[in-house]
C-alpha atoms as a PDB file:
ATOM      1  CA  UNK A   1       0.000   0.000   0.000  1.00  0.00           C
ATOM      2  CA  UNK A   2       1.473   3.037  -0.761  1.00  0.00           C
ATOM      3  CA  UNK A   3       0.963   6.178   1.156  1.00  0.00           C
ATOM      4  CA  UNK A   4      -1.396   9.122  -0.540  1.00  0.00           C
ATOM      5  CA  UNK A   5      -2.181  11.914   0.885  1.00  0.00           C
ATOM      6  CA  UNK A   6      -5.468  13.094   0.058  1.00  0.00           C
ATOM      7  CA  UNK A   7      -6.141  16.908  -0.034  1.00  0.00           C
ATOM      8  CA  UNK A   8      -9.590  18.096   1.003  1.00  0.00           C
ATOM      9  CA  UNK A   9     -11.692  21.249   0.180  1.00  0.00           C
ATOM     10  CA  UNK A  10     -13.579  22.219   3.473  1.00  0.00           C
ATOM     11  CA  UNK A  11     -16.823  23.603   3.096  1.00  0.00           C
ATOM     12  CA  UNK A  12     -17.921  27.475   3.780  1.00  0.00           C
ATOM     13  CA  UNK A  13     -19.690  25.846   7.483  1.00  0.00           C
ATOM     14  CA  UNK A  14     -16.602  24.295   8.085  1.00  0.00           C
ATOM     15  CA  UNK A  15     -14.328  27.509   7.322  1.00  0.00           C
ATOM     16  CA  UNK A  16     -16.676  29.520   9.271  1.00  0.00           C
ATOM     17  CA  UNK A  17     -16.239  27.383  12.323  1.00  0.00           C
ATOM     18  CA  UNK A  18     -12.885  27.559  12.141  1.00  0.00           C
ATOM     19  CA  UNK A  19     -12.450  30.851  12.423  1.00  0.00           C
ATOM     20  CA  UNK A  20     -15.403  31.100  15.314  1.00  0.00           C
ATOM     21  CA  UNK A  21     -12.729  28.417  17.052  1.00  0.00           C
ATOM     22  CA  UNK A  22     -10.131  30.652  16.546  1.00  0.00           C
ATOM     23  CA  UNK A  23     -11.722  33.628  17.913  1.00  0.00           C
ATOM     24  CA  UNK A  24     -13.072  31.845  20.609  1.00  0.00           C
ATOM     25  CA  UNK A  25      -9.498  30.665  21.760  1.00  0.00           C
ATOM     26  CA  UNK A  26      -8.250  33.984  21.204  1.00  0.00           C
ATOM     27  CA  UNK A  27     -10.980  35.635  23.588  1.00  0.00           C
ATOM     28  CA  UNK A  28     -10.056  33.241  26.148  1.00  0.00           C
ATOM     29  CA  UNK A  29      -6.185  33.842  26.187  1.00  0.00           C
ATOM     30  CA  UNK A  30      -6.839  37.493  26.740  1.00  0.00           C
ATOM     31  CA  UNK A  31      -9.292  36.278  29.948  1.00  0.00           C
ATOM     32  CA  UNK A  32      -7.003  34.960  30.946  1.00  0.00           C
ATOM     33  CA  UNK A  33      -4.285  37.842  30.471  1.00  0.00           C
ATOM     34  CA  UNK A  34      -6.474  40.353  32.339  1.00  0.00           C
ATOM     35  CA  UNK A  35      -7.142  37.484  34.983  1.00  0.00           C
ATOM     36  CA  UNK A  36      -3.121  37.339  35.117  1.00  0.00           C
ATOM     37  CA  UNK A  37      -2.810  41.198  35.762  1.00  0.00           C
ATOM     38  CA  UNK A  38      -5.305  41.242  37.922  1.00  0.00           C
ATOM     39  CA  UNK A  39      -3.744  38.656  40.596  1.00  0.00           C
ATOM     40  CA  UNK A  40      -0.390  40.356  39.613  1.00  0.00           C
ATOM     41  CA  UNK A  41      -2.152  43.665  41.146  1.00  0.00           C
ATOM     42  CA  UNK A  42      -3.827  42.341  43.729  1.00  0.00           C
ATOM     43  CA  UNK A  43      -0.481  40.619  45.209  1.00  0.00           C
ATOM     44  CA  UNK A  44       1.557  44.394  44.607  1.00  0.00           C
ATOM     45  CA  UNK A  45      -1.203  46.058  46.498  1.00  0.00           C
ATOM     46  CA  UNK A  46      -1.191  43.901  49.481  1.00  0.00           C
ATOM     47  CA  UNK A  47       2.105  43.562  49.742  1.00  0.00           C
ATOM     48  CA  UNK A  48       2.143  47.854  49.375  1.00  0.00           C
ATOM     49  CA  UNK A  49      -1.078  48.157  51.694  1.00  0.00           C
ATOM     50  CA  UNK A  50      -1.064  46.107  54.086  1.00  0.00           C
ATOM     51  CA  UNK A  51       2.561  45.586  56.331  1.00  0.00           C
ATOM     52  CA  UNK A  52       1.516  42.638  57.997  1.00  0.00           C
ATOM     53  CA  UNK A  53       3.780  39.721  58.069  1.00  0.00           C
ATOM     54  CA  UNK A  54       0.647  37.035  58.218  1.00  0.00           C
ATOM     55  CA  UNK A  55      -0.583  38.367  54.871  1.00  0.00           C
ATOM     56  CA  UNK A  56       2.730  38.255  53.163  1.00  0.00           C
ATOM     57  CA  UNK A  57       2.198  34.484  51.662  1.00  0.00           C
ATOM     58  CA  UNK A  58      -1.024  35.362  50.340  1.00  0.00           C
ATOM     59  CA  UNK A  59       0.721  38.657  48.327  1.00  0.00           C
ATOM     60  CA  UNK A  60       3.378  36.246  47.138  1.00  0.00           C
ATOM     61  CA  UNK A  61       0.670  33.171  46.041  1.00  0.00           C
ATOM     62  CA  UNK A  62      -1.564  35.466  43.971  1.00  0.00           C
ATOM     63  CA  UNK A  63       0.944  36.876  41.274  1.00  0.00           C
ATOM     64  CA  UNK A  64       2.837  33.464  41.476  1.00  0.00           C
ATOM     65  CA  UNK A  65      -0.715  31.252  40.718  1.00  0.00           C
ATOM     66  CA  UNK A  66      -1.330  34.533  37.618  1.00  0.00           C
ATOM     67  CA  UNK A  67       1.746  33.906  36.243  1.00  0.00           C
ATOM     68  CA  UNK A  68       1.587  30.008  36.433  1.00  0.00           C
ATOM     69  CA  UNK A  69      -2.101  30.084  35.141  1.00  0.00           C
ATOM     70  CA  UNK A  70      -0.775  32.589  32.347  1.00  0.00           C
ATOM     71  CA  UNK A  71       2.364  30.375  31.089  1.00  0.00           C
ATOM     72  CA  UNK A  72      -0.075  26.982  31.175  1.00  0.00           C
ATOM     73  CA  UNK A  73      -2.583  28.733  28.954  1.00  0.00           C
ATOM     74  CA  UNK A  74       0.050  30.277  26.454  1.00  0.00           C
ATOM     75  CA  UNK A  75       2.011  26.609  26.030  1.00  0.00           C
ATOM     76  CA  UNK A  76      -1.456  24.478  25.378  1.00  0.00           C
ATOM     77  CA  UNK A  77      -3.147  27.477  23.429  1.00  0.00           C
ATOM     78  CA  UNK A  78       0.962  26.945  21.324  1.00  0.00           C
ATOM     79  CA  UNK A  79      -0.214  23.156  21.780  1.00  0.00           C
ATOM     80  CA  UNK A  80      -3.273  23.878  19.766  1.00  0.00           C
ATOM     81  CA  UNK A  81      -1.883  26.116  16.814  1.00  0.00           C
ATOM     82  CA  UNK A  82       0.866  23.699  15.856  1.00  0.00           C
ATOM     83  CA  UNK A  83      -1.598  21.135  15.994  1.00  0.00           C
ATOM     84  CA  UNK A  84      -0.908  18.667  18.216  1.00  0.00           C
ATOM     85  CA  UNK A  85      -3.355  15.743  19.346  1.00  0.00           C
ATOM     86  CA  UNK A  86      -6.246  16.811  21.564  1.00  0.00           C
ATOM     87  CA  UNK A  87      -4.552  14.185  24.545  1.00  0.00           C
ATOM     88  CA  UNK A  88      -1.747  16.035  24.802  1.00  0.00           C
ATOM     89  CA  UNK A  89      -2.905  19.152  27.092  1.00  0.00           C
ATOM     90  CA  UNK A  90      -2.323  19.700  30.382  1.00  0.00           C
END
């Protein structure tokens, strides 16, 4: 058997909900971006606000879990546009 690689023509539905996909994913990176800044704000201003030393781990956790959140979405959102198999997100 040999191996052929068969093009196909997708249909205008099927262009159309590609590009909805795309938007969608795109909308939901930048949620998560402002989510990211947010936390990242929140943590400055309670470590600015508030001199407490009980309160310090919380200032530290919430830019920490923004920026961890942030780099997780960016690598399987990268995981998605080079197209690799829908298993393989974390």
């Amino acid at each position: 058997m040999e191996n052929q690689t068969e093009e196909r023509t997708l249909s205008l539905s099927d262009l159309l909900a590609l590009d909805r996909t795309g938007l969608a994913n795109e909308r939901t990176f930048l949620a998560y971006v402002r989510t990211f800044i947010g936390m990242l704000s929140a943590g400055i201003a309670i470590l600015k606000v508030f001199g407490f030393s009980w309160i310090r781990p919380i200032a530290y956790i919430l830019p920490a879990t923004g920026v961890m959140r942030y780099l997780a979405v960016a690598r399987n959102l990268q995981k998605i546009l080079t197209g690799e198999p829908a298993g393989s997100y974390e």
